[in-house]
C-alpha atoms as a PDB file:
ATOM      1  CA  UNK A   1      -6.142   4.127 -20.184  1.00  0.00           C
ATOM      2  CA  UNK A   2      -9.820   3.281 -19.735  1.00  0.00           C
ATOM      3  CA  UNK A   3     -10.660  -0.597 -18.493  1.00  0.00           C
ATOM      4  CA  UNK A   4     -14.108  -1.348 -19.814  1.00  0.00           C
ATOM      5  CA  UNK A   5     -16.238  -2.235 -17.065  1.00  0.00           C
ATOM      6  CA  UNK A   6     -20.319  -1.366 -16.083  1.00  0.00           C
ATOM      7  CA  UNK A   7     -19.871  -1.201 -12.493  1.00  0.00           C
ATOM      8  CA  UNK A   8     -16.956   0.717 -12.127  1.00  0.00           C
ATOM      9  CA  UNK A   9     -17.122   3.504  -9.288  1.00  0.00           C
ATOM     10  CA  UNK A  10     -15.477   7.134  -9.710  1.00  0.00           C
ATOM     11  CA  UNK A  11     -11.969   6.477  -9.338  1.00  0.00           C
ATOM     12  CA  UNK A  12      -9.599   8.978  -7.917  1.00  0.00           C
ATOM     13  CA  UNK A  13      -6.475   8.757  -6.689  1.00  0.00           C
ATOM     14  CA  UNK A  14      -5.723  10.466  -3.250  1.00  0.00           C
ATOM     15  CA  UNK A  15      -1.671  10.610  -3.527  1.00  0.00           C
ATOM     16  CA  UNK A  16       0.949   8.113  -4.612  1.00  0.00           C
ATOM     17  CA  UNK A  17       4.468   7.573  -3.475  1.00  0.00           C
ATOM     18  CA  UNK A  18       7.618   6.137  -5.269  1.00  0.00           C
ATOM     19  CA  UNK A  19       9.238   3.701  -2.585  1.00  0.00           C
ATOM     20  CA  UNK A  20      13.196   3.313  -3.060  1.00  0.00           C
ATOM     21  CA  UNK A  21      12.678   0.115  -4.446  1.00  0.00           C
ATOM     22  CA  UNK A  22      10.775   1.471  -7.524  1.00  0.00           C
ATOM     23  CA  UNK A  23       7.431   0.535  -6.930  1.00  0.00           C
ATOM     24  CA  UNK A  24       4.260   2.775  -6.467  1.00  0.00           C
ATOM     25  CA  UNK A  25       2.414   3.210  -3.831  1.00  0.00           C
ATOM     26  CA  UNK A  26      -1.234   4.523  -5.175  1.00  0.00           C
ATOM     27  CA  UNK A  27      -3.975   5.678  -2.474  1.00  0.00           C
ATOM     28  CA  UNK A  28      -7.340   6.058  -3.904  1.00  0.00           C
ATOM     29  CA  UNK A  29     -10.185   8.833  -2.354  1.00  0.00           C
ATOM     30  CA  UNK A  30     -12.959   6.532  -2.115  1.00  0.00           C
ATOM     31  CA  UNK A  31     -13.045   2.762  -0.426  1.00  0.00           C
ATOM     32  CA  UNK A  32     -15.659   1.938  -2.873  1.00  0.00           C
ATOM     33  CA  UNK A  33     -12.808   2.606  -5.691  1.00  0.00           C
ATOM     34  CA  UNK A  34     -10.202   0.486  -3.296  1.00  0.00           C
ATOM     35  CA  UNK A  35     -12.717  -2.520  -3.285  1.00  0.00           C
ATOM     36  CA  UNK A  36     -13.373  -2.560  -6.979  1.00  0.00           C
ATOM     37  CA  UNK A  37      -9.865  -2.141  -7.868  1.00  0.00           C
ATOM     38  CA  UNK A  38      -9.248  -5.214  -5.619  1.00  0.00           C
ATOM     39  CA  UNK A  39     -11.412  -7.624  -7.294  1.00  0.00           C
ATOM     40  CA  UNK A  40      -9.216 -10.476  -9.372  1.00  0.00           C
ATOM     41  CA  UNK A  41     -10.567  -9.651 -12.426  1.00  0.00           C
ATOM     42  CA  UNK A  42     -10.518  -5.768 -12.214  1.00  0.00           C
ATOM     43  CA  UNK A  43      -6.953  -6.220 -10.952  1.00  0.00           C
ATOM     44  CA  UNK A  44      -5.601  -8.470 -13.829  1.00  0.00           C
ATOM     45  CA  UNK A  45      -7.024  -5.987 -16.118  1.00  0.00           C
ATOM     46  CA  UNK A  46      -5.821  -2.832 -14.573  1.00  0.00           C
ATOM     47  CA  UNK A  47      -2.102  -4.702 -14.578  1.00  0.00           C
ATOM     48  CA  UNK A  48      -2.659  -5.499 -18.156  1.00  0.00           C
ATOM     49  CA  UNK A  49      -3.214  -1.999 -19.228  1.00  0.00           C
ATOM     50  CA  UNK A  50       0.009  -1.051 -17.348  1.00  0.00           C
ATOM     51  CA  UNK A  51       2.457  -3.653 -18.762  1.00  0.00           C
ATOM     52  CA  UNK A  52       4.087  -6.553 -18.015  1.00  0.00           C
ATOM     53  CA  UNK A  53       5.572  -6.017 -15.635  1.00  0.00           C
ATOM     54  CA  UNK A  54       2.926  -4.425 -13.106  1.00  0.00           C
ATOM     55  CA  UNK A  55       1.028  -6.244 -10.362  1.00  0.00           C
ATOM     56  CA  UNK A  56      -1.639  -5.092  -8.213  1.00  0.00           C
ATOM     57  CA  UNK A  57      -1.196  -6.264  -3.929  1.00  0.00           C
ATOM     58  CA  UNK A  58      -3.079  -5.923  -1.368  1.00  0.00           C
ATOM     59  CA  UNK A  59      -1.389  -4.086   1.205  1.00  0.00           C
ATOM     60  CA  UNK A  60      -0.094  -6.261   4.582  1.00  0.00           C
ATOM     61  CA  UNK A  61       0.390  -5.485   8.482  1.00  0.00           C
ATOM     62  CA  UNK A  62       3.495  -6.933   9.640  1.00  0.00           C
ATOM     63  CA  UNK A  63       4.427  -7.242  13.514  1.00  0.00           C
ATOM     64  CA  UNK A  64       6.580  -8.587  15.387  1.00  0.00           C
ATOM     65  CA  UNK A  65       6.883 -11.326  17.025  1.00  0.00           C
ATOM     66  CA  UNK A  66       9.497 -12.431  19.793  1.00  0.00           C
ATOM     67  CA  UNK A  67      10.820 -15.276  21.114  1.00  0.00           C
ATOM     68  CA  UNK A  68       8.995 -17.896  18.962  1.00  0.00           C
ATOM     69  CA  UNK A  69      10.011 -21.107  19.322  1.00  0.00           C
ATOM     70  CA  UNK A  70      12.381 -22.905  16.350  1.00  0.00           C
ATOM     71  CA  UNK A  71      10.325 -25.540  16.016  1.00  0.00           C
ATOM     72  CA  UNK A  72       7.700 -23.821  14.497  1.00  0.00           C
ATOM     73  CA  UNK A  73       7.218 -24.129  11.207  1.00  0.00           C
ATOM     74  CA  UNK A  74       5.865 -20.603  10.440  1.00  0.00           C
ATOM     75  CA  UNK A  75       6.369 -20.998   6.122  1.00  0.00           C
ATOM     76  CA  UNK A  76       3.643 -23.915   6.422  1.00  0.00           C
ATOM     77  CA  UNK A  77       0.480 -22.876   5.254  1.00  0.00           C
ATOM     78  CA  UNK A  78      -1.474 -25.371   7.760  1.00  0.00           C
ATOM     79  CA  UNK A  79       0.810 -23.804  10.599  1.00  0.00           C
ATOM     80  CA  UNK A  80      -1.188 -20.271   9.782  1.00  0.00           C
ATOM     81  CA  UNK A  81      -4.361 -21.559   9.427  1.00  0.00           C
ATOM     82  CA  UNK A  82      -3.620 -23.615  13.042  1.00  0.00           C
ATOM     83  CA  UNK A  83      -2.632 -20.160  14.432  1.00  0.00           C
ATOM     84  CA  UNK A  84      -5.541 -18.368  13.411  1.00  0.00           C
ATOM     85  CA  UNK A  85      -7.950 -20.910  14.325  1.00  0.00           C
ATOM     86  CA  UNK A  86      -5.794 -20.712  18.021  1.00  0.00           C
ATOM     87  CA  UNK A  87      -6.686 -16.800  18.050  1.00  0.00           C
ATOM     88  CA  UNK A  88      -9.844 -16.777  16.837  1.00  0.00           C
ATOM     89  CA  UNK A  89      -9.225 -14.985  13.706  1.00  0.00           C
ATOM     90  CA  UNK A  90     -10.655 -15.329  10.716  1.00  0.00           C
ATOM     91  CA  UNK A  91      -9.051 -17.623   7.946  1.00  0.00           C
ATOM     92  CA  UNK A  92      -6.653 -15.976   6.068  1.00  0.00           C
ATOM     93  CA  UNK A  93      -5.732 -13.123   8.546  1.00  0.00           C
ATOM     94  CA  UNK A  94      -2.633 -14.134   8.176  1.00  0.00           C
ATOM     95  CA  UNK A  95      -0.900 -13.514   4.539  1.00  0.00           C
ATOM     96  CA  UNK A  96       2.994 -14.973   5.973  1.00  0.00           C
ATOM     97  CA  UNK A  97       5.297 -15.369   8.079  1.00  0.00           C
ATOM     98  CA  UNK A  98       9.261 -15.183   8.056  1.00  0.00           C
ATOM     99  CA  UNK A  99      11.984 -15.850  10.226  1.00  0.00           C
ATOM    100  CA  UNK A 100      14.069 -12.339  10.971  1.00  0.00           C
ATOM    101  CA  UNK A 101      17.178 -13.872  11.449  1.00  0.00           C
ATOM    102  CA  UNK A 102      18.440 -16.636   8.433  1.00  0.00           C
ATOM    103  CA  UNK A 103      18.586 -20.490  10.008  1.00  0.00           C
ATOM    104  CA  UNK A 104      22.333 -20.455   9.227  1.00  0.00           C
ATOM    105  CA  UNK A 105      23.268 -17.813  11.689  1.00  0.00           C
ATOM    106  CA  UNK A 106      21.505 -19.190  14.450  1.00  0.00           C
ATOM    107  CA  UNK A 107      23.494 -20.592  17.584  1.00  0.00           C
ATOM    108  CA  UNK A 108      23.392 -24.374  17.490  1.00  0.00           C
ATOM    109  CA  UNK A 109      21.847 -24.255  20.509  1.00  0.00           C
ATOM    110  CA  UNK A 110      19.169 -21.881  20.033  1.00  0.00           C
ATOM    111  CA  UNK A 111      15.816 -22.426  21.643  1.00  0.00           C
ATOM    112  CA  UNK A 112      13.308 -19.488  20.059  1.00  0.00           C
ATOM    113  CA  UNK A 113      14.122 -16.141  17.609  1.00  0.00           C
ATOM    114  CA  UNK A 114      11.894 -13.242  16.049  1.00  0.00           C
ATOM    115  CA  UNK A 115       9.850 -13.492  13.203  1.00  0.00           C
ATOM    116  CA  UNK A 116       7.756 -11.419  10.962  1.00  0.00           C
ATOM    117  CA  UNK A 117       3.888 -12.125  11.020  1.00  0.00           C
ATOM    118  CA  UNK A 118       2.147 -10.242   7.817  1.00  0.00           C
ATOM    119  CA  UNK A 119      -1.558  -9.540   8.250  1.00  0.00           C
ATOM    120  CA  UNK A 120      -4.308  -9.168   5.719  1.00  0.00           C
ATOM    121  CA  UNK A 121      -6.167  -6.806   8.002  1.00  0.00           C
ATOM    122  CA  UNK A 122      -5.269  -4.439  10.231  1.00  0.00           C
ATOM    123  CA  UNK A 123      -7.761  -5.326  12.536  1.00  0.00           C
ATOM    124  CA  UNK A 124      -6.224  -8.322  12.955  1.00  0.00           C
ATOM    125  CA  UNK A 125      -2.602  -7.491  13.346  1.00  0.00           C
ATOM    126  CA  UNK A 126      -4.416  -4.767  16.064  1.00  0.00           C
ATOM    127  CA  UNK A 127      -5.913  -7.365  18.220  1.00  0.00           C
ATOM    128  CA  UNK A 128      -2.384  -9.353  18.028  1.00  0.00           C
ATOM    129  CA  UNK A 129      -1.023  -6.187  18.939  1.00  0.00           C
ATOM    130  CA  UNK A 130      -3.146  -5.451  21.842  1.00  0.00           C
ATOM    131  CA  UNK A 131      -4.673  -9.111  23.352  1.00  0.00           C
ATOM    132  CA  UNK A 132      -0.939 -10.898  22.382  1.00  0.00           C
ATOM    133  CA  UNK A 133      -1.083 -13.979  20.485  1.00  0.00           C
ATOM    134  CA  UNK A 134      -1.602 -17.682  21.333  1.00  0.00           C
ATOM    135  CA  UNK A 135       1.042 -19.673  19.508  1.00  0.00           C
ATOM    136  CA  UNK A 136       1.022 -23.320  20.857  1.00  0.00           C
ATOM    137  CA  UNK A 137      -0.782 -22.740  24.031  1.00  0.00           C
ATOM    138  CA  UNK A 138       2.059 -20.060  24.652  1.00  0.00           C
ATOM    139  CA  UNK A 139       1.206 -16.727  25.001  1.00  0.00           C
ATOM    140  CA  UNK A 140       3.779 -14.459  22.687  1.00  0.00           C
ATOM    141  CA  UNK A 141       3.691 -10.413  22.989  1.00  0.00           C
ATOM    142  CA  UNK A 142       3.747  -8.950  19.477  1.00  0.00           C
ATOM    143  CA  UNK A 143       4.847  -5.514  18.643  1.00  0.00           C
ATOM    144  CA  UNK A 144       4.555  -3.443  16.017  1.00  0.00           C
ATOM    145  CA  UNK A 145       7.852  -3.275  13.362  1.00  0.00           C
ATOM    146  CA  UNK A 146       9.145   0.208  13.930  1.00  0.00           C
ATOM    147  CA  UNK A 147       8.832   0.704   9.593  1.00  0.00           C
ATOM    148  CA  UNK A 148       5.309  -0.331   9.465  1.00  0.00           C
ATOM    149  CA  UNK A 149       1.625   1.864  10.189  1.00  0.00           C
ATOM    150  CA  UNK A 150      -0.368  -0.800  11.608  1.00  0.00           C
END
């Protein structure tokens, strides 16, 4: 499989590993190769020349973070952005966030619960990691989920 392209580093891949969901996990020797391989047009060919069914992601950094209010509406887009502007981060640190526990098994009179927070960067997730994070003028300690390398 060759992808046409004139700036194209040496690519070499490192080591890859078969998760038990069936996806790949492919590590490449040189950052150079990562970076190239990350571009939006590099990666929509690369997925074309492996079939439909292939995508290309970048990988995340997901913490922890306890006792977050309810109220916060942490799928909002706008609630991200207002978090990483809170932190100092830069925009788009933050890729998600998710709720641990489903709404429907919540006490009714539930005040905060744990959610997921997935960085772009580990730097990012780091400094969360390290500094804490400002949520709402409330300082929240983060940790790091036990099946993640941050």
């Amino acid at each position: 499989m060759a992808i046409p392209s004139d700036d194209a580093p040496e690519i070499n891949i490192k080591a890859t590993t078969r998760l038990q969901n069936g996806r790949l996990i492919v590590e490449l020797t040189l950052i150079a190769a990562a970076n190239w391989v990350r571009r939006p047009e590099n990666c929509l060919g690369i997925a074309t020349a492996l079939g439909n069914t292939a995508t290309i992601k970048d990988r995340c950094y997901s913490i922890i973070v306890p006792f977050l209010p309810i109220t916060s509406s942490i799928e909002d887009p706008a609630w991200l952005r207002t978090v990483e502007e809170e932190n100092d981060m830069t925009p788009g640190a933050i890729e998600a966030a998710n709720w641990i526990k489903p709404l429907q098994h919540r006490a009714p009179d539930q005040w905060v619960a744990h959610a997921i927070v997935h960085f772009a960067d580990p730097h990012s997730a780091n400094n969360a990691l390290h500094d804490g994070i400002y949520i709402g003028q409330e300082k929240l300690h983060p940790h790091k989920d036990k099946w993640e390398l941050v």
